[in-house]
N, C-alpha and C. Protein backbone atom coordinates (compact mmCIF):
# COMPACT_ATOMS: atom_id res chain seq x y z
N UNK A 1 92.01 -2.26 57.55
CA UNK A 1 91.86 -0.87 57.96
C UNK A 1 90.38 -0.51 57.80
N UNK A 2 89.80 -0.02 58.93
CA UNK A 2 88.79 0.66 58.98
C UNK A 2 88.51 2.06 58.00
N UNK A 3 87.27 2.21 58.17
CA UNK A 3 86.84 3.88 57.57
C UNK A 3 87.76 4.79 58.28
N UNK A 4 87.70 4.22 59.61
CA UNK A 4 87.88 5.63 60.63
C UNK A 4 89.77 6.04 60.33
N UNK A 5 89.78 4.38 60.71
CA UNK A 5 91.59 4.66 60.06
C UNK A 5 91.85 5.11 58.90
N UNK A 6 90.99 5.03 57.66
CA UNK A 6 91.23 5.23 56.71
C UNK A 6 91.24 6.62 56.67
N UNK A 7 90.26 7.12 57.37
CA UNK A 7 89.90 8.48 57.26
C UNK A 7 91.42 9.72 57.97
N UNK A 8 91.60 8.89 58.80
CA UNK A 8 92.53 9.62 59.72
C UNK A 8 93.56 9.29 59.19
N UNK A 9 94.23 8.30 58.79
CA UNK A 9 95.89 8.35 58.06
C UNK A 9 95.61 9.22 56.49
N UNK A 10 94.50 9.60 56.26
CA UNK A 10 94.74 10.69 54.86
C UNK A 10 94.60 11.92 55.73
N UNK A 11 93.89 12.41 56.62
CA UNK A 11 94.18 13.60 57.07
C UNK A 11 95.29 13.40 57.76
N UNK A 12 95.76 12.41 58.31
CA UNK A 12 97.62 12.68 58.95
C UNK A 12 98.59 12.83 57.46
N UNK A 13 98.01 12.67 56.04
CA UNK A 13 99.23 12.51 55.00
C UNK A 13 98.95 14.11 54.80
N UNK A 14 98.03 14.70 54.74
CA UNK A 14 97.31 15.81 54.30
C UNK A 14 97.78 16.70 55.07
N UNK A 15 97.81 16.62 56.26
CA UNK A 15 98.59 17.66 57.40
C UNK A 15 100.12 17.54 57.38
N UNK A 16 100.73 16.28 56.89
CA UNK A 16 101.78 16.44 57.41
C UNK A 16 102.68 16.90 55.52
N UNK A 17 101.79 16.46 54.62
CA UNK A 17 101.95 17.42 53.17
C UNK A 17 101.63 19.16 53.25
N UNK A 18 100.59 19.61 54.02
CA UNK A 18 101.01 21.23 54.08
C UNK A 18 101.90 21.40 54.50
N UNK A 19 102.45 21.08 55.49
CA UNK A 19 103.75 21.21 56.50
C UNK A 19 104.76 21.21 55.77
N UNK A 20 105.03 20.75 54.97
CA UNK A 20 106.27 19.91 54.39
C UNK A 20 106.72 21.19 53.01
N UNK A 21 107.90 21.53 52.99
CA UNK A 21 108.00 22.15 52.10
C UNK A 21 107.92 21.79 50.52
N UNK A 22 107.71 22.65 49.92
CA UNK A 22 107.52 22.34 48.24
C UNK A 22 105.82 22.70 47.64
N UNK A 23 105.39 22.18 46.95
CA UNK A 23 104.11 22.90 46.35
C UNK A 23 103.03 22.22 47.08
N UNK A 24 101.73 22.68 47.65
CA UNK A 24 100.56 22.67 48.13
C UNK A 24 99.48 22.30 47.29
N UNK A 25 99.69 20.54 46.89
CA UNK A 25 99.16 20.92 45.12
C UNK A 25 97.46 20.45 45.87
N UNK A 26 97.05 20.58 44.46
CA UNK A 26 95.03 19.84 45.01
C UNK A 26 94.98 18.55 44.71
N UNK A 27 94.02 18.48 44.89
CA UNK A 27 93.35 16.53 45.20
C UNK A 27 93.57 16.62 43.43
N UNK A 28 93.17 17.27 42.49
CA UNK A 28 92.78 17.18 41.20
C UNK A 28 94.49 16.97 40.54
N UNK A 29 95.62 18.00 40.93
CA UNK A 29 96.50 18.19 40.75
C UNK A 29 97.60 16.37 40.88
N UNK A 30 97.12 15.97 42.43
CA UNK A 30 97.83 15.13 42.85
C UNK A 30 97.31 13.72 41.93
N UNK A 31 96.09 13.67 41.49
CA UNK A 31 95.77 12.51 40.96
C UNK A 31 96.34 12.30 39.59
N UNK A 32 96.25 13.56 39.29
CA UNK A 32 96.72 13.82 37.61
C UNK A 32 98.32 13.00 37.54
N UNK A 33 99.14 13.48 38.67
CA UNK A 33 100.75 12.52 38.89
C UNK A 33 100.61 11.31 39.32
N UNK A 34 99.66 11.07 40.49
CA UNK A 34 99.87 9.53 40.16
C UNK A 34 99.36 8.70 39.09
N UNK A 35 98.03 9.57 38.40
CA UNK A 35 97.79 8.72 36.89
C UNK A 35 98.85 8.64 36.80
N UNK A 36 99.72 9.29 35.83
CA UNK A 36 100.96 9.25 35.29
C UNK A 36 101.80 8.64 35.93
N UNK A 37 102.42 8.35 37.08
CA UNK A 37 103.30 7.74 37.91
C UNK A 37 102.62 5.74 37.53
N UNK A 38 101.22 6.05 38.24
CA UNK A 38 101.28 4.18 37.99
C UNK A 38 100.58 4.29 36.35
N UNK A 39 100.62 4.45 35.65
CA UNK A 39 99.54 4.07 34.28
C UNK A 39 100.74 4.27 33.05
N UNK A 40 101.07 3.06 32.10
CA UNK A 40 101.54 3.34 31.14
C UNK A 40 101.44 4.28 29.93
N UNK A 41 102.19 5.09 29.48
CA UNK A 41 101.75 6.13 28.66
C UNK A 41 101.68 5.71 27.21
N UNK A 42 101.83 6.44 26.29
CA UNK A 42 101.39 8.38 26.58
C UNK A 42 100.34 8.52 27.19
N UNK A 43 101.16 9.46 27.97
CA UNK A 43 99.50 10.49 28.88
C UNK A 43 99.31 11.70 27.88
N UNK A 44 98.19 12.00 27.57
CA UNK A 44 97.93 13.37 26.98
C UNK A 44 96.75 14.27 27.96
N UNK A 45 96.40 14.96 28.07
CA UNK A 45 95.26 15.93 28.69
C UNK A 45 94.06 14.86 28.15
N UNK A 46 93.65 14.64 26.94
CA UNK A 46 92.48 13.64 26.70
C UNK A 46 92.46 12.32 27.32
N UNK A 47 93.36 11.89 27.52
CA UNK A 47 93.76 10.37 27.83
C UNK A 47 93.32 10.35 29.41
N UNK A 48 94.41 11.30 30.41
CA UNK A 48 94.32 11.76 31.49
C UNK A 48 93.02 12.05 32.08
N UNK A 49 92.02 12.88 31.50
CA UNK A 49 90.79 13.91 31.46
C UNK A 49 89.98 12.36 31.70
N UNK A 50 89.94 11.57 30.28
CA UNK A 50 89.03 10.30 30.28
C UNK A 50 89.13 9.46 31.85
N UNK A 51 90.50 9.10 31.84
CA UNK A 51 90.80 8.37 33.38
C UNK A 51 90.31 8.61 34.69
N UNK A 52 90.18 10.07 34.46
CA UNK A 52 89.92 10.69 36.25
C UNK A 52 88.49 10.83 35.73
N UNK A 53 87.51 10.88 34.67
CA UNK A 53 86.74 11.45 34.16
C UNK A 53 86.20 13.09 34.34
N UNK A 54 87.07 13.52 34.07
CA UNK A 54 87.02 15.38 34.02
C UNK A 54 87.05 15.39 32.85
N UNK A 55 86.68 17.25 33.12
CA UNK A 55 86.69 17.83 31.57
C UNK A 55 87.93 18.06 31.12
N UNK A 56 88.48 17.99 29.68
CA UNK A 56 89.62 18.38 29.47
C UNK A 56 90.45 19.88 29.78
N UNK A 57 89.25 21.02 30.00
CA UNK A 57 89.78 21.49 30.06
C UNK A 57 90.42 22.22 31.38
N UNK A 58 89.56 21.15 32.48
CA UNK A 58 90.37 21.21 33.92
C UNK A 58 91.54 20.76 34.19
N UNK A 59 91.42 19.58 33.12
CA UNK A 59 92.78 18.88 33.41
C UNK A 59 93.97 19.86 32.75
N UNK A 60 94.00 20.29 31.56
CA UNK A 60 94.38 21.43 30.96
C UNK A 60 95.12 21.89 31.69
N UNK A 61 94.41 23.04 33.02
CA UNK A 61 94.76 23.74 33.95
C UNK A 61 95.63 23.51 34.88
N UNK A 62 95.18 21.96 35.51
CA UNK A 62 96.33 21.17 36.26
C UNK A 62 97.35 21.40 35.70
N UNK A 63 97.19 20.31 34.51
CA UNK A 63 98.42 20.14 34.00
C UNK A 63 99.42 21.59 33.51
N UNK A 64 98.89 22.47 33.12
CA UNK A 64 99.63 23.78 33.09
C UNK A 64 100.45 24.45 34.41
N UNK A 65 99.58 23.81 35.37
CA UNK A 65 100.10 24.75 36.83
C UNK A 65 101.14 23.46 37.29
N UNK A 66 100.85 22.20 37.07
CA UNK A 66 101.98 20.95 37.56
C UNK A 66 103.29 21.61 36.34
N UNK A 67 103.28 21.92 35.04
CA UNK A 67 104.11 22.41 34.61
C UNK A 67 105.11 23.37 34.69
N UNK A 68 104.00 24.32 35.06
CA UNK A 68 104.91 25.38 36.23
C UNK A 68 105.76 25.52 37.37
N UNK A 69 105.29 24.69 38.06
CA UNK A 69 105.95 24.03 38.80
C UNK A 69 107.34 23.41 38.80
N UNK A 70 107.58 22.54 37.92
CA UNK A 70 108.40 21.85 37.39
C UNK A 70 108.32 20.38 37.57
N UNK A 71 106.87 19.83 37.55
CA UNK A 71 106.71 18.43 38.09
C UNK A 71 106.26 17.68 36.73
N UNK A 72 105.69 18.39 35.87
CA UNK A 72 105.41 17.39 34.74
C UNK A 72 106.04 18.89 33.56
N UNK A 73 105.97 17.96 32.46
CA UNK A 73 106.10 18.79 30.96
C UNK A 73 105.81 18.34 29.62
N UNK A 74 105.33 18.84 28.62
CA UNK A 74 104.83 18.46 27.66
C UNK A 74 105.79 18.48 26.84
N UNK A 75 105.65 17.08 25.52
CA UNK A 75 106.63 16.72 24.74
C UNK A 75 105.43 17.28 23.02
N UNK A 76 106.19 17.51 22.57
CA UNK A 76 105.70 17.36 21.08
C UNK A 76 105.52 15.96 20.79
N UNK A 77 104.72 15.46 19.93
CA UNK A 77 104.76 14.61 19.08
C UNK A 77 104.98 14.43 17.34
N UNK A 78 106.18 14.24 17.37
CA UNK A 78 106.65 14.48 15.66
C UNK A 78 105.42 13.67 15.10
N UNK A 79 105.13 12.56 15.54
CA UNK A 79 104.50 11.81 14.55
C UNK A 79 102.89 11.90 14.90
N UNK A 80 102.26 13.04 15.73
CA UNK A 80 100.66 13.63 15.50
C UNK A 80 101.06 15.09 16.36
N UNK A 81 101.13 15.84 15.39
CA UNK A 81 101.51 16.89 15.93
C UNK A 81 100.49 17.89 16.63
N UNK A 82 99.15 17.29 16.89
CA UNK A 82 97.76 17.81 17.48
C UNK A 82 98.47 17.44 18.99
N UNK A 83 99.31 16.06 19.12
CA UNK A 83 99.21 15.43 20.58
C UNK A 83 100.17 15.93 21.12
N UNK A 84 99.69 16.07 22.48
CA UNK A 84 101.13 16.80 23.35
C UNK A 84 101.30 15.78 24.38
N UNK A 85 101.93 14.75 24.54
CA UNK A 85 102.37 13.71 25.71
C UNK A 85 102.63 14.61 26.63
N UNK A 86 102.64 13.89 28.13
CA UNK A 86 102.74 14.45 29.34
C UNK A 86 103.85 13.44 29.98
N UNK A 87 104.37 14.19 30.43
CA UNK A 87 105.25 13.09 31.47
C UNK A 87 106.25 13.72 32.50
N UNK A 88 106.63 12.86 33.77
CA UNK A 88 106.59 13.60 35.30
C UNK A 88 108.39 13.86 34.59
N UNK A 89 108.32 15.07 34.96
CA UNK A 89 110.27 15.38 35.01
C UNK A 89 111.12 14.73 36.21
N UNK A 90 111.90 14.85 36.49
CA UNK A 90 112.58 14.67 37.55
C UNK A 90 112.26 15.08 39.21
N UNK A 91 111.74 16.52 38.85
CA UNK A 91 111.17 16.73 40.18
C UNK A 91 110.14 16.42 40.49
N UNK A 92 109.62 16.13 39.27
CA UNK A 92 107.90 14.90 39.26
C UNK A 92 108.31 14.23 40.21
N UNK A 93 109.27 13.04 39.82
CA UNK A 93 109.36 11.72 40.19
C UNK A 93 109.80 11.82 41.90
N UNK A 94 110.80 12.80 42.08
CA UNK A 94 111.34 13.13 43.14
C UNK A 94 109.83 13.38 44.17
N UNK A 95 108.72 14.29 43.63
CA UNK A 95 107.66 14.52 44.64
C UNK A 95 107.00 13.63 45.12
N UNK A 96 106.72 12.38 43.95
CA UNK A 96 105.78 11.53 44.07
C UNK A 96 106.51 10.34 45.23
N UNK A 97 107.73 10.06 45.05
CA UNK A 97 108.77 9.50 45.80
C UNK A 97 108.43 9.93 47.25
N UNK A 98 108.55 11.38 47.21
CA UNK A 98 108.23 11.90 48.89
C UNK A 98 107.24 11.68 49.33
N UNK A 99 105.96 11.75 48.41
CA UNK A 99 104.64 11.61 48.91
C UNK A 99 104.53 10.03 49.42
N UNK A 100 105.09 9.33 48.45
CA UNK A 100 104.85 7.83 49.21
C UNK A 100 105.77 7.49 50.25
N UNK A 101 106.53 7.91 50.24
CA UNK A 101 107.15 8.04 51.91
C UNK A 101 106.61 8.85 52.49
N UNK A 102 105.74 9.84 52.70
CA UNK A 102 105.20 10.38 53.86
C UNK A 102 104.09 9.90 54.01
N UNK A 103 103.66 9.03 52.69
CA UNK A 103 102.02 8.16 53.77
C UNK A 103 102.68 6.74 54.28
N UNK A 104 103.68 6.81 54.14
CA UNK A 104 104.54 5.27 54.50
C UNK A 104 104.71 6.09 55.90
N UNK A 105 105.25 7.19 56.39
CA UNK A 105 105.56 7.74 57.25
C UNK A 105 104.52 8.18 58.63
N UNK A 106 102.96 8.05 57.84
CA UNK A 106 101.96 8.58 58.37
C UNK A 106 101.42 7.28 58.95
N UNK A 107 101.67 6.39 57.90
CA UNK A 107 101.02 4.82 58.37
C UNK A 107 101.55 4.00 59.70
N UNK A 108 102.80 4.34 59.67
CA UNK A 108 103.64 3.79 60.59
C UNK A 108 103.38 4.05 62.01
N UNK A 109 103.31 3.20 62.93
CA UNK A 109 103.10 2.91 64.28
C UNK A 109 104.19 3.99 65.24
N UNK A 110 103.57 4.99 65.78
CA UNK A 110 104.67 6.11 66.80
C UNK A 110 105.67 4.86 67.15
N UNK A 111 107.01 5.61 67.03
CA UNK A 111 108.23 4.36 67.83
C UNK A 111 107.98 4.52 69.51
N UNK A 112 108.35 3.46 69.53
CA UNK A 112 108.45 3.38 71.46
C UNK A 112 109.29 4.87 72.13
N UNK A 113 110.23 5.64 71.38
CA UNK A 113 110.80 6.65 72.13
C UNK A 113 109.62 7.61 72.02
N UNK A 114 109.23 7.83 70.88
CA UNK A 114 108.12 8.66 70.68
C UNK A 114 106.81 8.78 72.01
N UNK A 115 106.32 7.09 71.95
CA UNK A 115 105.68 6.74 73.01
C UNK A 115 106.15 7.06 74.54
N UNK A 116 107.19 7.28 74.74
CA UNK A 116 107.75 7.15 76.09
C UNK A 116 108.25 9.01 76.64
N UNK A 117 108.03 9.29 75.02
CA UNK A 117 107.94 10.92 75.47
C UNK A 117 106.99 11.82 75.47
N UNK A 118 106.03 10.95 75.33
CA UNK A 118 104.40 11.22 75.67
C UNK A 118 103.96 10.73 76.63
N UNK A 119 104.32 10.16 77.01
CA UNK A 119 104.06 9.52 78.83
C UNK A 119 104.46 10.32 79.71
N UNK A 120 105.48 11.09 79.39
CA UNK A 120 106.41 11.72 80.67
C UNK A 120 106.50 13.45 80.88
């Protein structure tokens, strides 16, 4: 894949993610879940912050508004009670699921009916 392709199947995931119902999250927001989705944990805001290299207290913010949401949530830690683990809930997992099917969806070659109803 080229730049150009490269460039154009993220603005086809990007257009076809506003479209799509559910939350309108940011580039900062979305990276913060797939840290967490591919990277073994605990995730904490410091851990997270280091990875993407941001400040903690942007990530902070993310992570407060992905909370709100209902895509991630913070656990106590009995055994350092300073640390607050992060990890995707259910509707986490469920978003991140959609998102990789809609760049699976974006990547994919128009079907021949598709093609044949653009011809006509």
């Amino acid at each position: 894949m080229d730049r150009a392709a490269a460039l154009g199947l993220w603005g086809d995931v990007l257009t076809a993610g506003v479209r799509a119902d559910g939350p309108d999250l940011s580039a900062r927001q979305t990276a913060i879940l797939l840290r967490i989705y591919r990277d073994a944990g605990p995730h904490t805001v410091t851990a997270i912050a280091e990875a993407l290299n941001l400040g903690k207290p942007a990530v902070s913010r993310a992570v407060d508004t992905l909370q709100g949401l209902g895509l991630l949530q913070r656990h106590r830690d009995e055994g350092d009670l300073r640390s607050m683990p992060v990890t995707l809930t259910a509707q986490g997992w469920t978003h991140i699921a959609e998102l990789g099917d809609l760049i699976l969806a974006c990547q994919a070659p128009p079907s021949a009916a598709g093609a044949n109803q653009d011809a006509a």
